[in-house]
N, C-alpha and C. Protein backbone atom coordinates (compact mmCIF):
# COMPACT_ATOMS: atom_id res chain seq x y z
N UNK A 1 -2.67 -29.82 8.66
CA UNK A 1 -1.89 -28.70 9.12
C UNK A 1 -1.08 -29.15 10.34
N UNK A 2 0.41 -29.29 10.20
CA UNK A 2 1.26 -29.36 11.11
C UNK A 2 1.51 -28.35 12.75
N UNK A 3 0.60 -27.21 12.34
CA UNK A 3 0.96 -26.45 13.53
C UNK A 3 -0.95 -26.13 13.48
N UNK A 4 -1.18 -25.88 14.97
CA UNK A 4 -2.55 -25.40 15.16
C UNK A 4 -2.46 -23.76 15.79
N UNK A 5 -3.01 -22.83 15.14
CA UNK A 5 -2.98 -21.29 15.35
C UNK A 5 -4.38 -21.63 16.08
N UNK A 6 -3.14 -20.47 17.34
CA UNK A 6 -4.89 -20.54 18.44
C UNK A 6 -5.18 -18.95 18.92
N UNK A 7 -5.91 -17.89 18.25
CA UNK A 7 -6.07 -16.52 18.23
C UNK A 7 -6.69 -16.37 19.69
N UNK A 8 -6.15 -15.38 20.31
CA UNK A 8 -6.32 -14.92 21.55
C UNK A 8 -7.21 -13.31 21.75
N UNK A 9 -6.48 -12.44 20.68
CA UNK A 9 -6.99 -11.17 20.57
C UNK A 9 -7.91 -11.21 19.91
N UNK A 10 -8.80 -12.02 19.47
CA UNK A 10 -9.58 -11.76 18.46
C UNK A 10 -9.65 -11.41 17.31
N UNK A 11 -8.04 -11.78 16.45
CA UNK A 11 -7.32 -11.51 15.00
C UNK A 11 -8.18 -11.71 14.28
N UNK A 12 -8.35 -11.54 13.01
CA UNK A 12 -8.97 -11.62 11.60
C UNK A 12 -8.86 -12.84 11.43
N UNK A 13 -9.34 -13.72 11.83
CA UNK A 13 -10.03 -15.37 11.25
C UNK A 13 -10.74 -15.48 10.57
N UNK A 14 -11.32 -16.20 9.30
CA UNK A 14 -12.60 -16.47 9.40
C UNK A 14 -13.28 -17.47 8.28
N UNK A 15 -14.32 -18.22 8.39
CA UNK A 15 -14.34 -19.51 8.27
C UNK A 15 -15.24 -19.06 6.34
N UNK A 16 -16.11 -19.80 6.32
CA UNK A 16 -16.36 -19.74 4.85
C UNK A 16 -17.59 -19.18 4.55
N UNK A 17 -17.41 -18.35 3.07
CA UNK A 17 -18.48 -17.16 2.92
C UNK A 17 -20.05 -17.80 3.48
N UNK A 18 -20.99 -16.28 4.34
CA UNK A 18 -22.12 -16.69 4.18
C UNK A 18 -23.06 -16.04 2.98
N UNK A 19 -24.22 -16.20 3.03
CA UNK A 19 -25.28 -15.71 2.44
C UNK A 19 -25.43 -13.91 2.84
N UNK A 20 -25.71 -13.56 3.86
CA UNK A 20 -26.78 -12.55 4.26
C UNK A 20 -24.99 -12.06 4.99
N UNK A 21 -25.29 -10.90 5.34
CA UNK A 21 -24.46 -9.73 6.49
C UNK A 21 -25.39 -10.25 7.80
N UNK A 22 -24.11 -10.23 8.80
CA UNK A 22 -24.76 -10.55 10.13
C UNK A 22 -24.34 -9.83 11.25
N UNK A 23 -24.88 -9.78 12.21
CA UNK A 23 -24.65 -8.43 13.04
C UNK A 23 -23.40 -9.41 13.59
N UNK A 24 -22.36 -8.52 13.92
CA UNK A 24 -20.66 -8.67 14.45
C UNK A 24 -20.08 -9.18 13.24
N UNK A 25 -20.47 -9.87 11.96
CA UNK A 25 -19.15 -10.21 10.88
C UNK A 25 -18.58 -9.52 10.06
N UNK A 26 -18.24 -9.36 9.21
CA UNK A 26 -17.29 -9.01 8.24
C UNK A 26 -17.64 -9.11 7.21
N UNK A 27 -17.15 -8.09 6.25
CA UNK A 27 -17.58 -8.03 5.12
C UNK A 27 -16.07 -7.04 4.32
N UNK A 28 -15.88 -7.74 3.48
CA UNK A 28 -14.36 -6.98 2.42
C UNK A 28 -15.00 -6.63 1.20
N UNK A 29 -15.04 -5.33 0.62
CA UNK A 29 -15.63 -4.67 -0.27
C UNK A 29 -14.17 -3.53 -0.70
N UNK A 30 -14.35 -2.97 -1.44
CA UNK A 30 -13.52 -1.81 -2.08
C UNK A 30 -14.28 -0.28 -2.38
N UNK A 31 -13.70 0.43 -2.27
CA UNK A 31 -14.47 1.89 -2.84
C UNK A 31 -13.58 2.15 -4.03
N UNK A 32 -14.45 2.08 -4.84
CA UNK A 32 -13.61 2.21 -6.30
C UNK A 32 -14.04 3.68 -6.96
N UNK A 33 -12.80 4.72 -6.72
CA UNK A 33 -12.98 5.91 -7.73
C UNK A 33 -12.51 5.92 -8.58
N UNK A 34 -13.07 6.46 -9.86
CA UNK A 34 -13.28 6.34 -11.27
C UNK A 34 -12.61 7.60 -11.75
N UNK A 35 -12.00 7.35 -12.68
CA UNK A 35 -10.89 8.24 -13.62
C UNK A 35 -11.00 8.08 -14.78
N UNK A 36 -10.76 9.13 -15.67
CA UNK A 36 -10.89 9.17 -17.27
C UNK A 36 -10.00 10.48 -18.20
N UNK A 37 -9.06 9.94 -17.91
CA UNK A 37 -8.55 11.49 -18.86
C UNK A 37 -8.27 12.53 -17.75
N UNK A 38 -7.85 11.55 -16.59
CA UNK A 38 -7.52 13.09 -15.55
C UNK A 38 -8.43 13.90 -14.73
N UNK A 39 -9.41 13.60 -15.41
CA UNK A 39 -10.87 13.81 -14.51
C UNK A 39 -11.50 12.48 -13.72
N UNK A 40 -12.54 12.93 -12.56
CA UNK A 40 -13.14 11.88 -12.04
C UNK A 40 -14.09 11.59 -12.94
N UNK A 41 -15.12 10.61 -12.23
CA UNK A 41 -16.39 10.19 -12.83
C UNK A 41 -16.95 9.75 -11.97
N UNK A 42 -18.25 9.58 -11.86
CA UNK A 42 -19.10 8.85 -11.14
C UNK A 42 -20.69 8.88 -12.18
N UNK A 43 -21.20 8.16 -11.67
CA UNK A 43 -22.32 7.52 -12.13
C UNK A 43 -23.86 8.08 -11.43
N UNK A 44 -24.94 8.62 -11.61
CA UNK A 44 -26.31 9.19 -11.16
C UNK A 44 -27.18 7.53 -11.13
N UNK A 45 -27.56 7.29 -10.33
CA UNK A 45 -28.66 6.30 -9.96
C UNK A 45 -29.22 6.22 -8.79
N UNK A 46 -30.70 5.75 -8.76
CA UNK A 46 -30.97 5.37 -7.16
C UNK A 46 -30.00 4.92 -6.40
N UNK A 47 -29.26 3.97 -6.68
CA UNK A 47 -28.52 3.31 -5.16
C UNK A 47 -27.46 2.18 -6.11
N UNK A 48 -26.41 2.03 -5.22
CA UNK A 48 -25.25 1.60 -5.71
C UNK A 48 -26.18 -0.05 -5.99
N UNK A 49 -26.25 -1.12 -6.80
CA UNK A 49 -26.83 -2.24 -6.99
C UNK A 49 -26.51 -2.68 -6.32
N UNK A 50 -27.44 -4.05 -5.10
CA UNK A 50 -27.52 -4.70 -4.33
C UNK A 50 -27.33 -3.89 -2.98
N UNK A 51 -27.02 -2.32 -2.60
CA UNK A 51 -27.18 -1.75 -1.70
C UNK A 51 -28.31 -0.87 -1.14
N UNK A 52 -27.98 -0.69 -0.12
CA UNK A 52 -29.57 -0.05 0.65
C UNK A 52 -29.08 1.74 -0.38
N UNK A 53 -30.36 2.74 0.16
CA UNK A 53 -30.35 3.85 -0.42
C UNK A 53 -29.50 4.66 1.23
N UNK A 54 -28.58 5.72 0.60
CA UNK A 54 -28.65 6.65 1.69
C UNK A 54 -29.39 7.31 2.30
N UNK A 55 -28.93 7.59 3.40
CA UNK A 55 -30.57 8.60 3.97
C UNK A 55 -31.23 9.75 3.09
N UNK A 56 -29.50 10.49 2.50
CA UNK A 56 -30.06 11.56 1.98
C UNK A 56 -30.49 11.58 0.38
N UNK A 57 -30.70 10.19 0.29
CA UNK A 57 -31.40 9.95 -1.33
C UNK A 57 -32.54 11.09 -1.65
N UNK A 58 -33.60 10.91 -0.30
CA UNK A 58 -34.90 11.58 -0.92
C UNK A 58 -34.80 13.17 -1.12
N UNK A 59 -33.59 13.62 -0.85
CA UNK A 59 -33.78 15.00 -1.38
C UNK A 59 -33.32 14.94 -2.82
N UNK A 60 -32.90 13.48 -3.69
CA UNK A 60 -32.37 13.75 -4.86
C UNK A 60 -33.02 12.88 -5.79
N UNK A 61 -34.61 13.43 -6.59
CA UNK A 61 -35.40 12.03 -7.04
C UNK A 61 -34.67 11.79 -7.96
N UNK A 62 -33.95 12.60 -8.89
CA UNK A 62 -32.99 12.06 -10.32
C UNK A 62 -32.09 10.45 -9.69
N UNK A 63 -31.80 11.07 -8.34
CA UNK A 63 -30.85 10.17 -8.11
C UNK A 63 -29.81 10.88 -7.30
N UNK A 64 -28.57 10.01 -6.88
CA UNK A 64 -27.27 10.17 -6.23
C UNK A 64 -26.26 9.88 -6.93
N UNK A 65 -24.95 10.67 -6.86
CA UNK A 65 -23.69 10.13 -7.59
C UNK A 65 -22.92 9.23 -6.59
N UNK A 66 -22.63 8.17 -7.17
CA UNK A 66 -21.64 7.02 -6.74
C UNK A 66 -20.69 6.64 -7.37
N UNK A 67 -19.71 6.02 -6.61
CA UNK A 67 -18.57 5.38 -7.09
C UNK A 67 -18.87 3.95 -7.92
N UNK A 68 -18.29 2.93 -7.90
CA UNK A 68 -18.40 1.79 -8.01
C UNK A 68 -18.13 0.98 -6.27
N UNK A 69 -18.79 -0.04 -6.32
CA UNK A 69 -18.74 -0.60 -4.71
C UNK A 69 -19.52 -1.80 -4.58
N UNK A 70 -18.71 -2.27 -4.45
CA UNK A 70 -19.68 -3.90 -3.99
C UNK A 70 -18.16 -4.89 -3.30
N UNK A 71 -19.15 -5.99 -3.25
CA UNK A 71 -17.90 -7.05 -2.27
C UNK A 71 -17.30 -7.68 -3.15
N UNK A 72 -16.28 -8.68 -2.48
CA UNK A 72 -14.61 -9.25 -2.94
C UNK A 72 -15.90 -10.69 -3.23
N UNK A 73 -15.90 -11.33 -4.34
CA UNK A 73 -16.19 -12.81 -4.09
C UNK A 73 -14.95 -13.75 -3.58
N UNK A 74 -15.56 -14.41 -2.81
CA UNK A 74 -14.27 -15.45 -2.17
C UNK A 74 -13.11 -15.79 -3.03
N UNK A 75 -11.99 -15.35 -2.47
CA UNK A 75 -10.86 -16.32 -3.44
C UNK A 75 -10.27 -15.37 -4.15
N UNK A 76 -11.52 -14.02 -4.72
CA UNK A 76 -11.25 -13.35 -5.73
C UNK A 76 -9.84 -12.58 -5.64
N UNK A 77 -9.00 -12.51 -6.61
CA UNK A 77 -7.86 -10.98 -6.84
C UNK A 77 -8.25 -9.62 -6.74
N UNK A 78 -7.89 -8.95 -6.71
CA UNK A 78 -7.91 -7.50 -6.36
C UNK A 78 -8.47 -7.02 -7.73
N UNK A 79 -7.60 -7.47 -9.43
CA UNK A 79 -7.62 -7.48 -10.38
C UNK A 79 -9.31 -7.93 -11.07
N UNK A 80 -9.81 -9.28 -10.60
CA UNK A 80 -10.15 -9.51 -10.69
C UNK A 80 -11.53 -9.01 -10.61
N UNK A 81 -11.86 -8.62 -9.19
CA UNK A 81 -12.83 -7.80 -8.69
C UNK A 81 -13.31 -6.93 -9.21
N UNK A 82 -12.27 -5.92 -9.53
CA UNK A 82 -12.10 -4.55 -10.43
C UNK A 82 -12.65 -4.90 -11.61
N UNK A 83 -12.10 -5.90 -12.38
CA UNK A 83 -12.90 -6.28 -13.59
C UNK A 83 -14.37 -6.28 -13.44
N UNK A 84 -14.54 -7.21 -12.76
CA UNK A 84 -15.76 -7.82 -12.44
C UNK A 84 -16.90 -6.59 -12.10
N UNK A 85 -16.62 -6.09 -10.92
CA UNK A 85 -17.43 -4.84 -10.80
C UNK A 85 -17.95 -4.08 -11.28
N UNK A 86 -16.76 -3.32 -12.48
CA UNK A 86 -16.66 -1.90 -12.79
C UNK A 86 -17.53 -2.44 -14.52
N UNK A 87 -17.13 -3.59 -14.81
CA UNK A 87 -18.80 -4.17 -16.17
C UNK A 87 -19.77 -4.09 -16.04
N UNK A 88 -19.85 -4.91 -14.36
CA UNK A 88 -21.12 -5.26 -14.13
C UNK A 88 -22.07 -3.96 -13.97
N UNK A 89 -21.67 -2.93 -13.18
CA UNK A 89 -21.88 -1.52 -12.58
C UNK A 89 -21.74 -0.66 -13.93
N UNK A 90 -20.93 -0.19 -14.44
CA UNK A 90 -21.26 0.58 -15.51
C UNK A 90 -20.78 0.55 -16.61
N UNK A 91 -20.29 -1.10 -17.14
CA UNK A 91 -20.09 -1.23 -18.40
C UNK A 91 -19.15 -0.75 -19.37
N UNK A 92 -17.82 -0.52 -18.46
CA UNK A 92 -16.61 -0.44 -19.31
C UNK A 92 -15.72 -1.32 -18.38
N UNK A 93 -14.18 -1.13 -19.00
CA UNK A 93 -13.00 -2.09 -18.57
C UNK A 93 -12.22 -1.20 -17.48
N UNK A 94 -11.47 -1.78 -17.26
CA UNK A 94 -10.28 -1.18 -16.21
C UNK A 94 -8.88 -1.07 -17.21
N UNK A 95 -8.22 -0.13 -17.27
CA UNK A 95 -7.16 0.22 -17.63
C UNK A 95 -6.24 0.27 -16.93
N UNK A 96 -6.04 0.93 -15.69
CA UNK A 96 -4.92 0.82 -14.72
C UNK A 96 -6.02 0.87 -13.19
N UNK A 97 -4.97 0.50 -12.52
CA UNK A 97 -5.79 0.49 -10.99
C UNK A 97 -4.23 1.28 -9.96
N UNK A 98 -4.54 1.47 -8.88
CA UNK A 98 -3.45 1.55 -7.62
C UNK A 98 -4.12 1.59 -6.17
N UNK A 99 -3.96 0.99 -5.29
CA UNK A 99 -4.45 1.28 -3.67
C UNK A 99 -4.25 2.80 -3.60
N UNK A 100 -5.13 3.21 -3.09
CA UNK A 100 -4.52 4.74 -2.39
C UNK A 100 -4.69 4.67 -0.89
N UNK A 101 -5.63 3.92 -0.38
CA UNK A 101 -5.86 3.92 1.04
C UNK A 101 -6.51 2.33 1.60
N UNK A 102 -6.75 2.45 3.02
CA UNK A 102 -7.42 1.44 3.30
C UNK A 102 -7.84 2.01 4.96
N UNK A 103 -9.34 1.25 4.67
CA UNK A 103 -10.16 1.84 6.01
C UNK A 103 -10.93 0.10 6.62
N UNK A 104 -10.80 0.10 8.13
CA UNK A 104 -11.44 -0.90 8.79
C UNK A 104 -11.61 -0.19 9.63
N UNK A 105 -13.04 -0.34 10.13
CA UNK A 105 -14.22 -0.32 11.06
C UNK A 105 -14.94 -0.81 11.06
N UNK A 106 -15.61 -0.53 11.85
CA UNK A 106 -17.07 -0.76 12.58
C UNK A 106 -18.15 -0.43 12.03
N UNK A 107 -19.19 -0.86 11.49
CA UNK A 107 -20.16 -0.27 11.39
C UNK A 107 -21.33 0.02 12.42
N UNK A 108 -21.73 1.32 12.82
CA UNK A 108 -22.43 1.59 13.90
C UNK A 108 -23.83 0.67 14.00
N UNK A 109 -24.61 0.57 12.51
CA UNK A 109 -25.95 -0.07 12.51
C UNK A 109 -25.94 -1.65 12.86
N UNK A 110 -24.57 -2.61 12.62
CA UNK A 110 -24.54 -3.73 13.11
C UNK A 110 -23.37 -4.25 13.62
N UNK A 111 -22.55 -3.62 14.02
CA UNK A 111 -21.31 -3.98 14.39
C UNK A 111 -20.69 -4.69 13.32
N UNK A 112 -20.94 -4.74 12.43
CA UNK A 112 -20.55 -5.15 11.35
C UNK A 112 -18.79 -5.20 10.85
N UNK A 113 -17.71 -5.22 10.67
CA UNK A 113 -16.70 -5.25 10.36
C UNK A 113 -16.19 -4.69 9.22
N UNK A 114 -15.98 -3.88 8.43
CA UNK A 114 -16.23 -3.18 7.02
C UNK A 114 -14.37 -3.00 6.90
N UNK A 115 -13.64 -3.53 5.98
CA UNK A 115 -12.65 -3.33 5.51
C UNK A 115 -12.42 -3.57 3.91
N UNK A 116 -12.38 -2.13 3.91
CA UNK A 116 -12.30 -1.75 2.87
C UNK A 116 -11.23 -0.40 2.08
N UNK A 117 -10.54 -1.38 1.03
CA UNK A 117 -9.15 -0.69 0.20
C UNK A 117 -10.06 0.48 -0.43
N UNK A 118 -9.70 1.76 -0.79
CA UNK A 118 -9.42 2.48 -1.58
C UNK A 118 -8.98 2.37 -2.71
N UNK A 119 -9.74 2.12 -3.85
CA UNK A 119 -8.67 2.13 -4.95
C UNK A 119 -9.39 3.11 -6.39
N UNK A 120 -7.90 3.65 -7.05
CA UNK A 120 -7.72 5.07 -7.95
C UNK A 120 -8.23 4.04 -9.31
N UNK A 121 -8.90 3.67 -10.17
CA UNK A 121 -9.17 3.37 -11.04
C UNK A 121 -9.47 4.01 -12.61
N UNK A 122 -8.47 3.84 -13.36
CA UNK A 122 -8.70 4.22 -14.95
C UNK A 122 -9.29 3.69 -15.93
N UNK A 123 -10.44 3.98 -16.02
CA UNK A 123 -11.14 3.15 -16.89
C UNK A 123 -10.17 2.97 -18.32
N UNK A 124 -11.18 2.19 -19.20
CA UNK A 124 -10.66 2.31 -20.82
C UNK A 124 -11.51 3.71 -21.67
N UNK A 125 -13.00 3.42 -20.79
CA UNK A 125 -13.73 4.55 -22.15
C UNK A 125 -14.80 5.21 -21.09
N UNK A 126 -15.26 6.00 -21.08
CA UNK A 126 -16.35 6.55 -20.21
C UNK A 126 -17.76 6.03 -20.38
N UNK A 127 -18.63 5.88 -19.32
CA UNK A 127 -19.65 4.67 -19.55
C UNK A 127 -20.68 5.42 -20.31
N UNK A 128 -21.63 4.91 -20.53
CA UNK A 128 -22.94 5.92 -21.01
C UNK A 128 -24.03 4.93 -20.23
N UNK A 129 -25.21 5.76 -19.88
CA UNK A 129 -26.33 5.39 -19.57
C UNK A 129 -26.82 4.27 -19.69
N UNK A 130 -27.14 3.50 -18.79
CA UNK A 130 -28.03 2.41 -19.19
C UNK A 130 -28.05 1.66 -18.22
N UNK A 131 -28.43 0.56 -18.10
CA UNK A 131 -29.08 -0.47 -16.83
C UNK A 131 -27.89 -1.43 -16.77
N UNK A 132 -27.51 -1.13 -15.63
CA UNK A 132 -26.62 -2.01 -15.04
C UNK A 132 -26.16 -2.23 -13.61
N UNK A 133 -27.23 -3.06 -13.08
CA UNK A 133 -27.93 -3.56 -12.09
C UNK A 133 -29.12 -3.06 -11.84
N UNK A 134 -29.53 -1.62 -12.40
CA UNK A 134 -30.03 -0.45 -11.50
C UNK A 134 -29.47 0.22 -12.71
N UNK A 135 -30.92 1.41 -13.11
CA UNK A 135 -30.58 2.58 -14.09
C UNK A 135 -29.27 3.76 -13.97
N UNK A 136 -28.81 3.64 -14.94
CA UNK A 136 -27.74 5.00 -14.72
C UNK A 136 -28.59 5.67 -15.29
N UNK A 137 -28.48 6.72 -15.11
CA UNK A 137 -28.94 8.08 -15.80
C UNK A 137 -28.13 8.89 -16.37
N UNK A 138 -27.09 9.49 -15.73
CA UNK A 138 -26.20 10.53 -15.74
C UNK A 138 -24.92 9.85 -15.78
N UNK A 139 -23.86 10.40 -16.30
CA UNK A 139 -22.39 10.02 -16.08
C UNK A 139 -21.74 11.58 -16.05
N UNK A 140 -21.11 11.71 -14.45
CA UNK A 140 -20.66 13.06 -14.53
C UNK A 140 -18.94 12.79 -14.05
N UNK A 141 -18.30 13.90 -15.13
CA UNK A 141 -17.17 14.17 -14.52
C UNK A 141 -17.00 15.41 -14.04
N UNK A 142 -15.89 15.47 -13.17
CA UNK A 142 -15.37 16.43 -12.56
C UNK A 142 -13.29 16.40 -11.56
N UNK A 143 -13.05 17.59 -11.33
CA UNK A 143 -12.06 17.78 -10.66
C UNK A 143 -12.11 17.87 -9.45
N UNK A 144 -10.77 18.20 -8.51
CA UNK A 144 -10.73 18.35 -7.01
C UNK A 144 -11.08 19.47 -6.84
N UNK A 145 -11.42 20.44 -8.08
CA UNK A 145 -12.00 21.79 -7.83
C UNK A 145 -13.23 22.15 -8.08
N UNK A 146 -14.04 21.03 -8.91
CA UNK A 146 -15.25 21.15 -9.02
C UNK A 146 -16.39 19.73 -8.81
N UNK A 147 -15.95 19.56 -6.96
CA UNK A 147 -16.55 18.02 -6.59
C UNK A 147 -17.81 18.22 -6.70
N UNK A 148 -18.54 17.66 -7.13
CA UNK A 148 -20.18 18.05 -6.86
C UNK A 148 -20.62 17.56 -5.60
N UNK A 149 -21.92 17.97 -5.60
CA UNK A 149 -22.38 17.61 -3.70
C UNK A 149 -23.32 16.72 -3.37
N UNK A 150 -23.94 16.30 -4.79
CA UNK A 150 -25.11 15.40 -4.32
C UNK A 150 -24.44 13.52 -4.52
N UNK A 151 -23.11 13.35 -4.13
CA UNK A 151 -22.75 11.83 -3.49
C UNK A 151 -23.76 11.55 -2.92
N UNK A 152 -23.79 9.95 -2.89
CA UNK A 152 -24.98 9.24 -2.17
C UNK A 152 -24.41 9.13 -0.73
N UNK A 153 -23.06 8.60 -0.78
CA UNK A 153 -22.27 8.50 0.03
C UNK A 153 -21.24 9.53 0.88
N UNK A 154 -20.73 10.44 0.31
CA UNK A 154 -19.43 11.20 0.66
C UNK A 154 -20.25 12.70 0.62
N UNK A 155 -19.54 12.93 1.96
CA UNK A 155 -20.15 14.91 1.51
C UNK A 155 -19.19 15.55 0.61
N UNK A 156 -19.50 16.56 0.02
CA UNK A 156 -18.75 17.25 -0.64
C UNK A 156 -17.40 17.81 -0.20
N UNK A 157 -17.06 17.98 0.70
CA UNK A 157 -15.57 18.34 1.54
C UNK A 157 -14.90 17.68 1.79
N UNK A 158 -16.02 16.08 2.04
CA UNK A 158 -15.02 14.95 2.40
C UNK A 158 -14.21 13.99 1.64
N UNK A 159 -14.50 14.37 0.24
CA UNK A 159 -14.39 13.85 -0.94
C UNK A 159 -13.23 14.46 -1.48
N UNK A 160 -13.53 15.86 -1.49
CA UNK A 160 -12.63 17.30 -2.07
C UNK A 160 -11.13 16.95 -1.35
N UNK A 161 -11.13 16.60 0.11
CA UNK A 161 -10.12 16.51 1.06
C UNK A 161 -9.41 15.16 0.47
N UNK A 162 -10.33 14.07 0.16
CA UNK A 162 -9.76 12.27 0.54
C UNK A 162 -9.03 12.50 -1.21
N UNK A 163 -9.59 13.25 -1.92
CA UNK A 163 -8.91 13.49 -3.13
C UNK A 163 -7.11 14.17 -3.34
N UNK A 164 -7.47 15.28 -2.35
CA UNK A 164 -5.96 16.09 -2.52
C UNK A 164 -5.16 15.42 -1.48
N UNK A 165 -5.60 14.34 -1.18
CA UNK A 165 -4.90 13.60 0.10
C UNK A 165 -3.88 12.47 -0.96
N UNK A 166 -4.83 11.42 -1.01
CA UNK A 166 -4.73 10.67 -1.96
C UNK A 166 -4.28 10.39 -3.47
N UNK A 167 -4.75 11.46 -4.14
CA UNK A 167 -4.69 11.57 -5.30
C UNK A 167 -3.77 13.02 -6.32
């Protein structure tokens, strides 16, 4: 490299993937909401695969509704990811995709770095039940008028809102 970049503010550098999350690094993941015919979708299971449970799991033994969500492997496309994910997680294809948003912060429990795109995803076919990572149970759809409330992740208002925002 002909020129040497020397970061002062503490810009987005950073050297090559680790193993484990570490308190102050970074981590690039996506929140992937699920579409089918104009309706949402989400998926009923304990916990998104390879993630911890929310707090408010134990009021829901069936389970929690989630999106799709996990991390970028190094190198990976945007395209790519999406593929990759949305099989592995609940076993259909991607049909169309678009950004709708993008969020970086902090995470309070480790200072952690969390940047992460938003993206509107159309599947090909709606998933059905079955093990993928972690039991599905349920596959529910719904509208911006009828969000349900038991997300693992998102309260019900906050969802209802990031929808008529976004979408």
């Amino acid at each position: 490299m002909s020129f040497s970049y020397i970061w002062k503010r503490k810009e987005a550098n950073f050297g090559s993937p680790i193993e484990e999350q570490v308190e102050g690094g970074t981590h690039i993941t996506c929140e992937v909401i699920l579409k089918k015919d104009g309706k949402y979708l989400a998926v009923r299971r304990s916990s998104i695969p390879g993630h911890e449970s929310p707090p408010k799991a134990k009021k829901f033994p069936k389970g929690c509704l989630y999106f799709v969500h996990n991390l970028f492997i190094y190198g990976e496309s945007v395209g790519d990811y999406l593929n990759r994910v949305i099989k592995e997680q609940i076993g259909v294809g991607v049909k169309s995709y678009k950004i709708i948003a993008l969020d970086s912060n902090l995470q309070e429990k480790d200072n952690n770095w969390s940047f992460c795109p938003y993206v509107l995803v159309e599947v090909d076919k709606l998933p059905v039940p079955g093990n993928y990572g972690n039991d599905v149970v349920e596959v529910v759809t719904f509208t911006k008028e009828n969000v349900p409330e038991d997300f693992g992740w998102w309260e019900k208002e906050e969802l209802k809102e990031f929808l008529e925002k976004y979408d």
